[in-house]
N, C-alpha and C. Protein backbone atom coordinates (compact mmCIF):
# COMPACT_ATOMS: atom_id res chain seq x y z
N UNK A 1 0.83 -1.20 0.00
CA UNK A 1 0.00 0.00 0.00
C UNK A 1 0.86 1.25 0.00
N UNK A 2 0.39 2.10 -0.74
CA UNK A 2 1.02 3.48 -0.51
C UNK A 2 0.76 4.34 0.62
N UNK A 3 1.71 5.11 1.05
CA UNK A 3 1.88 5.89 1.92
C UNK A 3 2.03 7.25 1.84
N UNK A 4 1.97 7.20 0.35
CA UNK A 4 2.56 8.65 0.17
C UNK A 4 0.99 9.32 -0.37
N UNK A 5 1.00 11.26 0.03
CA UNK A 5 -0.20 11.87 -0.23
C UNK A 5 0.34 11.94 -1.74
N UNK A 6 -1.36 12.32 -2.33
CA UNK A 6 -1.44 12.54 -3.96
C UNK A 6 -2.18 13.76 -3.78
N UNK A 7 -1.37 14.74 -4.76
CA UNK A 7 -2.77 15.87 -5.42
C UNK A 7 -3.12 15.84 -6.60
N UNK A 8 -4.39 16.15 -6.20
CA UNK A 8 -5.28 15.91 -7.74
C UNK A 8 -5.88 17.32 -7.99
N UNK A 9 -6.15 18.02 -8.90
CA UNK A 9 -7.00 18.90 -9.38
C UNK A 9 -7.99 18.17 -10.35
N UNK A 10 -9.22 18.74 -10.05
CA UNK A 10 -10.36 17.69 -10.89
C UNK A 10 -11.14 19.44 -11.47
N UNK A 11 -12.15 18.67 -12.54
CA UNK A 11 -13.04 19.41 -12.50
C UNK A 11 -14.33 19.04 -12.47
N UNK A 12 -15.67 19.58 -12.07
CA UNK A 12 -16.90 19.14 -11.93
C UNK A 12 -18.05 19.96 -12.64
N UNK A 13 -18.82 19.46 -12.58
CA UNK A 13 -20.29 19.51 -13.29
C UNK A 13 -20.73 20.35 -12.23
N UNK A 14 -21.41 21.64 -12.72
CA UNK A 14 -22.48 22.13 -11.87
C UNK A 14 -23.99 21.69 -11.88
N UNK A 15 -25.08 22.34 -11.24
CA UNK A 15 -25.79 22.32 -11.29
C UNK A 15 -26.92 22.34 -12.75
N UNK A 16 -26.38 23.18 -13.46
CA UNK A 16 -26.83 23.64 -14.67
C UNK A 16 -26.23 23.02 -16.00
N UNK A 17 -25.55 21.70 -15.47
CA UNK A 17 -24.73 20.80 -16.55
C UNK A 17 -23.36 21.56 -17.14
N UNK A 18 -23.02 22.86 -16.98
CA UNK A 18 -21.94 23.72 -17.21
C UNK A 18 -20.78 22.75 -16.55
N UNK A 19 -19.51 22.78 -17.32
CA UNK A 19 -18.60 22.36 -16.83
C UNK A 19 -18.03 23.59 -16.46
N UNK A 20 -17.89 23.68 -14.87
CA UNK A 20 -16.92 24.38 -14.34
C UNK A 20 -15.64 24.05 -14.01
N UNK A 21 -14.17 24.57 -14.40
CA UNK A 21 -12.82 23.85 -13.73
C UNK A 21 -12.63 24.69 -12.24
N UNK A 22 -12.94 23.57 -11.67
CA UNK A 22 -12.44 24.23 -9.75
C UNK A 22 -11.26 23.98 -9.29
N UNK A 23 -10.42 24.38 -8.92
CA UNK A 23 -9.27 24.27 -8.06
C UNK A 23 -9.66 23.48 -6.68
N UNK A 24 -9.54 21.92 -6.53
CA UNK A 24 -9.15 21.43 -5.21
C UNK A 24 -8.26 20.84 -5.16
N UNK A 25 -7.73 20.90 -3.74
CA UNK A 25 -6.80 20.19 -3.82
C UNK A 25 -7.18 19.23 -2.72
N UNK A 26 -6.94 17.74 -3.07
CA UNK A 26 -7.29 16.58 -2.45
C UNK A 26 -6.12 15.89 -2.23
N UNK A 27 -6.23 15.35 -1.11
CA UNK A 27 -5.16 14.64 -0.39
C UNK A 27 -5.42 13.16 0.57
N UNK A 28 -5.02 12.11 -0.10
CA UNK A 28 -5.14 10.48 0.14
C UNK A 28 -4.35 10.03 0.84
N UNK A 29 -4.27 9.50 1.78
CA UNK A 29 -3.45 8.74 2.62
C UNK A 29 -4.15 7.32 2.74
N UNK A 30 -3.52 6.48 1.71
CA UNK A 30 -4.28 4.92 1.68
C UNK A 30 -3.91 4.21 3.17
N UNK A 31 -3.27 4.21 3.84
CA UNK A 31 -2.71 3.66 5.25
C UNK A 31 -3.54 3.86 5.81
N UNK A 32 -3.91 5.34 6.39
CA UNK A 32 -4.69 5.58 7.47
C UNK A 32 -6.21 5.80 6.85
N UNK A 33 -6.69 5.94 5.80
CA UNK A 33 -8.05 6.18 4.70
C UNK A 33 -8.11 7.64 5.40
N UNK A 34 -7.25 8.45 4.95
CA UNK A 34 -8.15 9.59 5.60
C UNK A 34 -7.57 10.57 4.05
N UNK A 35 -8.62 11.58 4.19
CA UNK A 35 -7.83 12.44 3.28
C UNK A 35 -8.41 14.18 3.38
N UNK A 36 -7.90 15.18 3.12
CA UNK A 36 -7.67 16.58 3.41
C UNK A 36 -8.34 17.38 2.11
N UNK A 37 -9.43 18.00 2.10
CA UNK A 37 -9.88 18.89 0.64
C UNK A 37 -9.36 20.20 1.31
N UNK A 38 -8.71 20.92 -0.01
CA UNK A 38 -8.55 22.75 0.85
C UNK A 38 -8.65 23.23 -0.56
N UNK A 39 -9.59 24.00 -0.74
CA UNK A 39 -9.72 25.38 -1.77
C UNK A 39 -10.95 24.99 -2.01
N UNK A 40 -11.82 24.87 -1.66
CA UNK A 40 -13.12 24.29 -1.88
C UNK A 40 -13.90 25.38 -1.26
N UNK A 41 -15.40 25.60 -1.73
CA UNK A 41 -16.09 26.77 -1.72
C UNK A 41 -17.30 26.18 -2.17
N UNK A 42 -18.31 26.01 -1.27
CA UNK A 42 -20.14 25.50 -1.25
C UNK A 42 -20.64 26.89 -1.82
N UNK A 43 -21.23 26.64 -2.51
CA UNK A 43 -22.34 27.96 -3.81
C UNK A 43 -23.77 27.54 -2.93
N UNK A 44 -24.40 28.64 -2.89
CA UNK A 44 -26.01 28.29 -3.04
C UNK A 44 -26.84 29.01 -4.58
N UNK A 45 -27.58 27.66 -5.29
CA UNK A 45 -27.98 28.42 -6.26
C UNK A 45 -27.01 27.62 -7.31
N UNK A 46 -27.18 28.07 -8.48
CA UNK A 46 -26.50 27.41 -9.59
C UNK A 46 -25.17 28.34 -10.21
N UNK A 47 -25.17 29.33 -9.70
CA UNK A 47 -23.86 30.29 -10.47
C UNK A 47 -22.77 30.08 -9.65
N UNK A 48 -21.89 29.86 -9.95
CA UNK A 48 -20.31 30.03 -8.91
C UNK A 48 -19.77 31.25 -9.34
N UNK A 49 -19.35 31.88 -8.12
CA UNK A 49 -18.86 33.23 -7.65
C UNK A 49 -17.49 32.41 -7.66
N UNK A 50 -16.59 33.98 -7.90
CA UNK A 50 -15.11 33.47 -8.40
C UNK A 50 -14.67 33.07 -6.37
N UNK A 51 -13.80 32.33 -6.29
CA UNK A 51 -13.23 31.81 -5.10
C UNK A 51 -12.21 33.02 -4.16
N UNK A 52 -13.16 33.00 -3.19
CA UNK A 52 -13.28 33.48 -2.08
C UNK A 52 -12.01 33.03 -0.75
N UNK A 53 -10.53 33.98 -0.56
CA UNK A 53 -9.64 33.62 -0.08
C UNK A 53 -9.42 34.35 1.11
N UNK A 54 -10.11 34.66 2.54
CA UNK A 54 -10.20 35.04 3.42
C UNK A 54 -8.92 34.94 4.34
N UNK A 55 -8.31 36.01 4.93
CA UNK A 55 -7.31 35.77 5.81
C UNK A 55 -7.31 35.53 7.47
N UNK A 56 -6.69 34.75 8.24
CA UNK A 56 -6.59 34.13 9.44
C UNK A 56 -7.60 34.87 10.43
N UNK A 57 -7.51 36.49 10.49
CA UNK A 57 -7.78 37.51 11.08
C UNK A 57 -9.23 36.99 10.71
N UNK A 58 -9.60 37.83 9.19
CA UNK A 58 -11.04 37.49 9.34
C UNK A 58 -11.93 36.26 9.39
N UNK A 59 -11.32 35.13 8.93
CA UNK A 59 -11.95 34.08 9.50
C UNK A 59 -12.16 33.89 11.16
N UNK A 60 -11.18 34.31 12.10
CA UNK A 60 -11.02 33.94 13.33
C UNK A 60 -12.52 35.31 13.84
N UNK A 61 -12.61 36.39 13.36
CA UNK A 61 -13.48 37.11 13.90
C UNK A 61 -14.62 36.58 13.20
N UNK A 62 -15.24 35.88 12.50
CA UNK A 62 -16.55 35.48 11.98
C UNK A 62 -16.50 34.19 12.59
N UNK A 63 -15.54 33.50 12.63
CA UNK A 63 -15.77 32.23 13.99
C UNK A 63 -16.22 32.67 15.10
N UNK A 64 -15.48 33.74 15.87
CA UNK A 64 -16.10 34.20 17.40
C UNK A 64 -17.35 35.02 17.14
N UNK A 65 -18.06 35.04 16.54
CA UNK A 65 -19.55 35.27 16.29
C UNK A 65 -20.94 34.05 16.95
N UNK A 66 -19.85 32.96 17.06
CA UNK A 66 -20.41 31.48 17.40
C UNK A 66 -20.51 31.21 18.85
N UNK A 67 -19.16 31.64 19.78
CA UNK A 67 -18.80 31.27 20.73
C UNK A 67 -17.94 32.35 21.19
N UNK A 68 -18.62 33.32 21.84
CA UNK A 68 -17.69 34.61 22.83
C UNK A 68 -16.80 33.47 23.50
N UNK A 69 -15.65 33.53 24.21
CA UNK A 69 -14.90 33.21 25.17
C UNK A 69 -13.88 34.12 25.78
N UNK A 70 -13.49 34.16 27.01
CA UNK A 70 -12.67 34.56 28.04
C UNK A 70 -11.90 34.11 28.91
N UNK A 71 -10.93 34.17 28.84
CA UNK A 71 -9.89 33.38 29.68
C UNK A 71 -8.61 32.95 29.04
N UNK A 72 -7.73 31.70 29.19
CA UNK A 72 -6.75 31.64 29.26
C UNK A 72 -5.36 32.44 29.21
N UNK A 73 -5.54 33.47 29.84
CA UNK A 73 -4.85 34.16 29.99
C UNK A 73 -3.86 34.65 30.71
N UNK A 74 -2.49 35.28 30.69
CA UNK A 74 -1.87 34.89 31.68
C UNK A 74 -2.83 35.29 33.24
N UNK A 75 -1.76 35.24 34.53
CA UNK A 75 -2.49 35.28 35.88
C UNK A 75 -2.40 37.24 35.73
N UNK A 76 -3.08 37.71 36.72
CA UNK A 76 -2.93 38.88 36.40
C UNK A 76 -4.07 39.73 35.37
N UNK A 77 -4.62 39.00 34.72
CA UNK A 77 -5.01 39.76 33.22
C UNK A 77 -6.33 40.26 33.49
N UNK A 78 -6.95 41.56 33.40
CA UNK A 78 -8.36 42.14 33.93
C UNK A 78 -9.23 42.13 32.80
N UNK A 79 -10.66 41.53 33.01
CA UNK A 79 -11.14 41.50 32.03
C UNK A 79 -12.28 42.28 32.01
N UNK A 80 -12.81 43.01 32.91
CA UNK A 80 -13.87 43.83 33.00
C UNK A 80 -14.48 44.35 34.51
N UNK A 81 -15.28 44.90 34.36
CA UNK A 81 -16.02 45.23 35.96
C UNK A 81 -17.38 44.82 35.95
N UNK A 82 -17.85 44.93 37.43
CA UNK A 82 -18.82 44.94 37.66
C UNK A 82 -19.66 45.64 39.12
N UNK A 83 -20.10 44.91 39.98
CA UNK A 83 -20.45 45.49 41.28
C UNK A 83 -20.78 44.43 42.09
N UNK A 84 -20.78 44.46 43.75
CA UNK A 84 -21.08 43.88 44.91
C UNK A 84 -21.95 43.53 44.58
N UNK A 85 -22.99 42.28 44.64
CA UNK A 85 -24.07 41.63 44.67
C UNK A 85 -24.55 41.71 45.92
N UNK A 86 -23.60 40.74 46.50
CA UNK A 86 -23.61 40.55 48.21
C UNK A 86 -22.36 40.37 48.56
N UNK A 87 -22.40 39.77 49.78
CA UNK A 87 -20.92 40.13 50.02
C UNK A 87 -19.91 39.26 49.75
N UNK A 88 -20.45 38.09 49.14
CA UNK A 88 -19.70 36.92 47.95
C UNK A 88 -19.94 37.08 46.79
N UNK A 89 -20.65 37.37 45.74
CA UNK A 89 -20.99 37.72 45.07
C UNK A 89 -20.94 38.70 44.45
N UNK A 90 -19.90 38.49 42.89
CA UNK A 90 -19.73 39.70 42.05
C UNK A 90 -21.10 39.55 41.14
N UNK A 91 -21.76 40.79 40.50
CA UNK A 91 -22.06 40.55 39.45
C UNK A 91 -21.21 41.78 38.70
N UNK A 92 -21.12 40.67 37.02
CA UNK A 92 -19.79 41.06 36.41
C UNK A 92 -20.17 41.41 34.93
N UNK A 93 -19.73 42.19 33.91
CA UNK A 93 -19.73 42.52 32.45
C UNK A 93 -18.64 41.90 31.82
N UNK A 94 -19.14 41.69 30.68
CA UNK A 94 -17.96 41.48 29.74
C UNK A 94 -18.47 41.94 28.62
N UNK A 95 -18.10 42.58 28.03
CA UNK A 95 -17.90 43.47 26.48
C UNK A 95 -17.62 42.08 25.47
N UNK A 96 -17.99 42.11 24.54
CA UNK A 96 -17.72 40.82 23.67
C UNK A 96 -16.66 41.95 22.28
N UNK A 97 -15.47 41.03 22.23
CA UNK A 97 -14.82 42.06 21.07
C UNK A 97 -15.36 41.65 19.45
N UNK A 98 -16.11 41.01 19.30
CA UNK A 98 -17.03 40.81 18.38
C UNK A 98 -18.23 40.55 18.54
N UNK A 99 -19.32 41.10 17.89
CA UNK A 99 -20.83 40.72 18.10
C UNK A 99 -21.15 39.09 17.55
N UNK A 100 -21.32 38.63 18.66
CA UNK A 100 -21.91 37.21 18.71
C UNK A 100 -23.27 37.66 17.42
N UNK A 101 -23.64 35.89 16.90
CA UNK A 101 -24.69 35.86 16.00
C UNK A 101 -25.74 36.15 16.35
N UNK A 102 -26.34 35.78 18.00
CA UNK A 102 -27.50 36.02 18.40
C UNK A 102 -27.10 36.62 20.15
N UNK A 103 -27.64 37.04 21.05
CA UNK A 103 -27.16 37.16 21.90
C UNK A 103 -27.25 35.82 22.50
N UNK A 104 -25.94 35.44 23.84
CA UNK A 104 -25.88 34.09 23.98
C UNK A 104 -26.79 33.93 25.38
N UNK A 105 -27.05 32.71 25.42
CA UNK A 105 -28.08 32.10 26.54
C UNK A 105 -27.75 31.72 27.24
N UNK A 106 -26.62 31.67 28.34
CA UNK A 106 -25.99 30.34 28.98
C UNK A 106 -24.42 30.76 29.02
N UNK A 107 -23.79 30.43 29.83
CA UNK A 107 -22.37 30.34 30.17
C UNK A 107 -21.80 29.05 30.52
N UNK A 108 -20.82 28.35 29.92
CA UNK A 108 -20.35 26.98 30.49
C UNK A 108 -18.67 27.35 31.02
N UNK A 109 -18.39 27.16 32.35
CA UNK A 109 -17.17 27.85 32.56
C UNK A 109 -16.33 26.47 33.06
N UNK A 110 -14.48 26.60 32.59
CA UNK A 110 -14.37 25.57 32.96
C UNK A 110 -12.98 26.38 33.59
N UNK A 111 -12.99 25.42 35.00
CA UNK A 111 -11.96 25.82 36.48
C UNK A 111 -12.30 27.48 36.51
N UNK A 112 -13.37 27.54 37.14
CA UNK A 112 -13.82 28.73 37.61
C UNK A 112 -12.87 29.44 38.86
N UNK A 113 -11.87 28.43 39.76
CA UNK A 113 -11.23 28.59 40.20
C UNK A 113 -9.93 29.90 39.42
N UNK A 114 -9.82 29.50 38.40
CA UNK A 114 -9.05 30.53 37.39
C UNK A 114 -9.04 31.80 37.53
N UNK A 115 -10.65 32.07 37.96
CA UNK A 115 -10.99 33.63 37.94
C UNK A 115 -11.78 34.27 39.57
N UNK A 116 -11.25 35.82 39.52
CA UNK A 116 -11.39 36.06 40.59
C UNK A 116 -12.34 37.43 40.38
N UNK A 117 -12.46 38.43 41.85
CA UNK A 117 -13.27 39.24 41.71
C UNK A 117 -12.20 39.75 43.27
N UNK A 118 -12.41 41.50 42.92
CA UNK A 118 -11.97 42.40 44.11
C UNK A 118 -12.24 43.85 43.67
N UNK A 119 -12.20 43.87 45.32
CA UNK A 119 -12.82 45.55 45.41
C UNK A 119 -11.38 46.55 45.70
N UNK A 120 -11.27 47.70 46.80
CA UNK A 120 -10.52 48.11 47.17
C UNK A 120 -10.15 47.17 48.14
N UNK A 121 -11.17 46.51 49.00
CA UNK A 121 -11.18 46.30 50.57
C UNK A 121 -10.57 45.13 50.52
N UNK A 122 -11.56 44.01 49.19
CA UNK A 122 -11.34 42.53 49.51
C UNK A 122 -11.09 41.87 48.18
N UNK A 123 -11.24 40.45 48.10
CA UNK A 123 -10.88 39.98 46.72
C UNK A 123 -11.23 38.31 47.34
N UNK A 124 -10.99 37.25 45.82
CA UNK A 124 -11.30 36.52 46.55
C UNK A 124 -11.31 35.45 45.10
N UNK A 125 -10.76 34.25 44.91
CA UNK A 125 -11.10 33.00 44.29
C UNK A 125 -12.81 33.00 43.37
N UNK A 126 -12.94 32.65 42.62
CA UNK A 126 -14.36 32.16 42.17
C UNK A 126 -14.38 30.86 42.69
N UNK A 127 -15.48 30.19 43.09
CA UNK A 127 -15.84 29.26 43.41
C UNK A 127 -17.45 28.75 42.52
N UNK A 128 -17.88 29.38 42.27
CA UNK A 128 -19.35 29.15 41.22
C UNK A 128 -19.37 30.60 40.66
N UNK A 129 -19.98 30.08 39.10
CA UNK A 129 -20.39 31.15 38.39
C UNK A 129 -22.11 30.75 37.27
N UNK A 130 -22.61 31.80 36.99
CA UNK A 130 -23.74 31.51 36.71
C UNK A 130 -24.29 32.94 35.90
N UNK A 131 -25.46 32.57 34.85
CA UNK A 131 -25.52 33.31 34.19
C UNK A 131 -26.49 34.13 34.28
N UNK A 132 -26.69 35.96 33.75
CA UNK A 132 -28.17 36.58 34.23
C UNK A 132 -28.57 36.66 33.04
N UNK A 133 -27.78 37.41 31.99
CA UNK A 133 -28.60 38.29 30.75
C UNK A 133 -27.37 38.67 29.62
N UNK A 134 -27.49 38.78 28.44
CA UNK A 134 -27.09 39.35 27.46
C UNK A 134 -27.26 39.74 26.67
N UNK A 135 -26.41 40.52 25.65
CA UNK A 135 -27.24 41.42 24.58
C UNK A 135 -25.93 41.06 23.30
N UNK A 136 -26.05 41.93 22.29
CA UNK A 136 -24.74 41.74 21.36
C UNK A 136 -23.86 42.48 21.71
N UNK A 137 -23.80 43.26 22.57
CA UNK A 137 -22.65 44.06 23.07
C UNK A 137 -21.74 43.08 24.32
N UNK A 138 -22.26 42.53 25.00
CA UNK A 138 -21.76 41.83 26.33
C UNK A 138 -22.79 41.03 27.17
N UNK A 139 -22.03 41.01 27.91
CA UNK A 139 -23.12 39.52 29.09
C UNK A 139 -22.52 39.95 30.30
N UNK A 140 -23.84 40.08 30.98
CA UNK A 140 -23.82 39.97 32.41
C UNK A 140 -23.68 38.57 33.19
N UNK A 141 -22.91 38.09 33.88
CA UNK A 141 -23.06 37.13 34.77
C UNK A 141 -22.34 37.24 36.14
N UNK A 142 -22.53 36.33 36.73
CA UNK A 142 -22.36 36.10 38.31
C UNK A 142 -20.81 35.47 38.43
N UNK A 143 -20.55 35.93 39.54
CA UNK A 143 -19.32 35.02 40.48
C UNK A 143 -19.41 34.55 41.53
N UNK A 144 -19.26 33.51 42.44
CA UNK A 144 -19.20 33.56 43.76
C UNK A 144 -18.10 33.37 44.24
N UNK A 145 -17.73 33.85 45.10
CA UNK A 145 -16.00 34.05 45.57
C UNK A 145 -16.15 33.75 46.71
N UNK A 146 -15.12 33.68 47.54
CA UNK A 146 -14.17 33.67 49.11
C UNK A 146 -14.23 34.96 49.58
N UNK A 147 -14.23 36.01 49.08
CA UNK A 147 -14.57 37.69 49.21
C UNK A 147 -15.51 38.09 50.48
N UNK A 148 -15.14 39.27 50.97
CA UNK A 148 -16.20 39.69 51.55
C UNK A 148 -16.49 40.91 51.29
N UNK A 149 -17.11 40.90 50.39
CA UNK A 149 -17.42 42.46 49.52
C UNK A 149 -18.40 43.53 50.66
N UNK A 150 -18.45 44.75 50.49
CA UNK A 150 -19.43 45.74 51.02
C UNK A 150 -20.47 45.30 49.39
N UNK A 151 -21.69 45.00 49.82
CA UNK A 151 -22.52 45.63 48.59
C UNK A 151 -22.49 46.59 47.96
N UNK A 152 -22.81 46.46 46.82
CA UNK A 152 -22.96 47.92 45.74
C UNK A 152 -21.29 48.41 45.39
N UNK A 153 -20.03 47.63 45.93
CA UNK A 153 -19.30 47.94 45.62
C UNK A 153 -18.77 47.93 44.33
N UNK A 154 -17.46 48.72 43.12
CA UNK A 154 -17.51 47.97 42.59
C UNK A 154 -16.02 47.36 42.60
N UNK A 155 -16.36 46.38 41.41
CA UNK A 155 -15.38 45.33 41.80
C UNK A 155 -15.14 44.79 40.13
N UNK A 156 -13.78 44.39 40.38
CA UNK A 156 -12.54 43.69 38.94
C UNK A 156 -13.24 42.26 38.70
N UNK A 157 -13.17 42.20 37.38
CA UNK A 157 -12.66 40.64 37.85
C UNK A 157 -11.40 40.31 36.83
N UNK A 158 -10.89 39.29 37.11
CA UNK A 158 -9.55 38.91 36.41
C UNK A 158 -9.12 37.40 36.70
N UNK A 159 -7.65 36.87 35.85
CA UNK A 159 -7.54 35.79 35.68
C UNK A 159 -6.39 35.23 36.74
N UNK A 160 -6.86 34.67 37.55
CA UNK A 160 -5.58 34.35 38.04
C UNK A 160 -4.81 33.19 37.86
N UNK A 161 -4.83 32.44 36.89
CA UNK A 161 -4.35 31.59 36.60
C UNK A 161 -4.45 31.29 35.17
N UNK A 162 -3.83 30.49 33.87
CA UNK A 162 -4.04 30.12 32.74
C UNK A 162 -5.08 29.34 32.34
N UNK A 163 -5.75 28.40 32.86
CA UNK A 163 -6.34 27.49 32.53
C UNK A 163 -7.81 27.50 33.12
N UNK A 164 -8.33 28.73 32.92
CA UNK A 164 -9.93 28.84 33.14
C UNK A 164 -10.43 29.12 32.11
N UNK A 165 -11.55 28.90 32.14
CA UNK A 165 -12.27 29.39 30.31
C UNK A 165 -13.91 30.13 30.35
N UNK A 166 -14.39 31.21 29.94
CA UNK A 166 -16.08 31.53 30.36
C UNK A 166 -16.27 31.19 28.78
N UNK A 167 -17.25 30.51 28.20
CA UNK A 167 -17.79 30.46 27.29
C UNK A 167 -19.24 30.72 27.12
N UNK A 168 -19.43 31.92 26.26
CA UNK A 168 -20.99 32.15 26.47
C UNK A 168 -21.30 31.49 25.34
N UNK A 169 -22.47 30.62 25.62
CA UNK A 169 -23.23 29.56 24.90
C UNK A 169 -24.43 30.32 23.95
N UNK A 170 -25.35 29.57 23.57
CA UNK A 170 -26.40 29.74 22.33
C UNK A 170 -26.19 30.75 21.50
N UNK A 171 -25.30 30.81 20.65
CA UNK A 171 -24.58 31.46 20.03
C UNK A 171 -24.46 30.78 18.61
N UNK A 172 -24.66 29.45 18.90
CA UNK A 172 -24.22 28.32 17.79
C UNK A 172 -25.32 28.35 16.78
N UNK A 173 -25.09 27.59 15.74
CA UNK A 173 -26.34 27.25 14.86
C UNK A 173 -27.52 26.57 15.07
């Protein structure tokens, strides 16, 4: 068996029996059966629009339209404010640096421990977080910390560690 990848350029039949020549490039690996298409471009409708070559930047900002996220960042890193809830309890903003598709429904956070909340007075670990409301600008949600906040204060929150993550959810397709 071969091992080695092949490229092929093909051309295909549209919709409208027109032979169009497309640029793909396809890639076989008979060993493992797997193989790689890249230059490929889905049409809706029967006309093909000339091929569409988007750079890292703007693909990565029309991806985070899907899935806001926050975190991994170094320790140290501030990501927004908010105010005293109670006296464990931040409630917190986050600005989204791209407008999500819909506003998101839900937060799934992972090692909430990661992230913290402080005032002048106090500060304090997250220990639970939970979600209130959002819009396409940002999302409000909750912290609960080790803190002993004055109410109505306001208060940071930030990362204290690398490996926490806030993902605001329903965002997806």
């Amino acid at each position: 068996l071969s091992t080695t990848w092949t490229k092929y350029t093909f051309t295909f039949n549209a919709l409208n029996s027109n032979v169009v020549n497309g640029l793909a490039l396809f890639f076989y690996n008979v060993s493992t059966q797997t193989f790689l298409l890249s230059q490929v471009q889905l049409e809706a409708g029967t006309v093909a629009t000339p091929f569409e070559r988007r750079d890292y930047g703007r693909e990565l900002i029309m991806c985070q339209r899907y899935l806001p996220v926050v975190g991994g960042a170094n320790s140290g890193s501030y990501y927004g404010m908010g105010y005293a809830q109670s006296s464990s309890q931040a409630n917190l903003f986050y600005p989204f640096k791209v407008a999500p598709r819909v506003p998101p429904t839900g937060i799934s956070v992972v090692n909430v421990g990661s992230f913290g909340a402080t005032s002048q007075a106090s500060g304090g670990n997250g220990t639970s977080a939970g979600f209130t409301n959002a819009s396409l600008e940002g999302c409000n949600f909750f912290l609960n910390t080790g803190a002993s906040f004055s109410t109505g204060v306001p208060v940071y929150w930030y990362s204290n560690g690398s490996n926490g993550q806030i993902q605001f959810t329903g965002c997806e397709l």
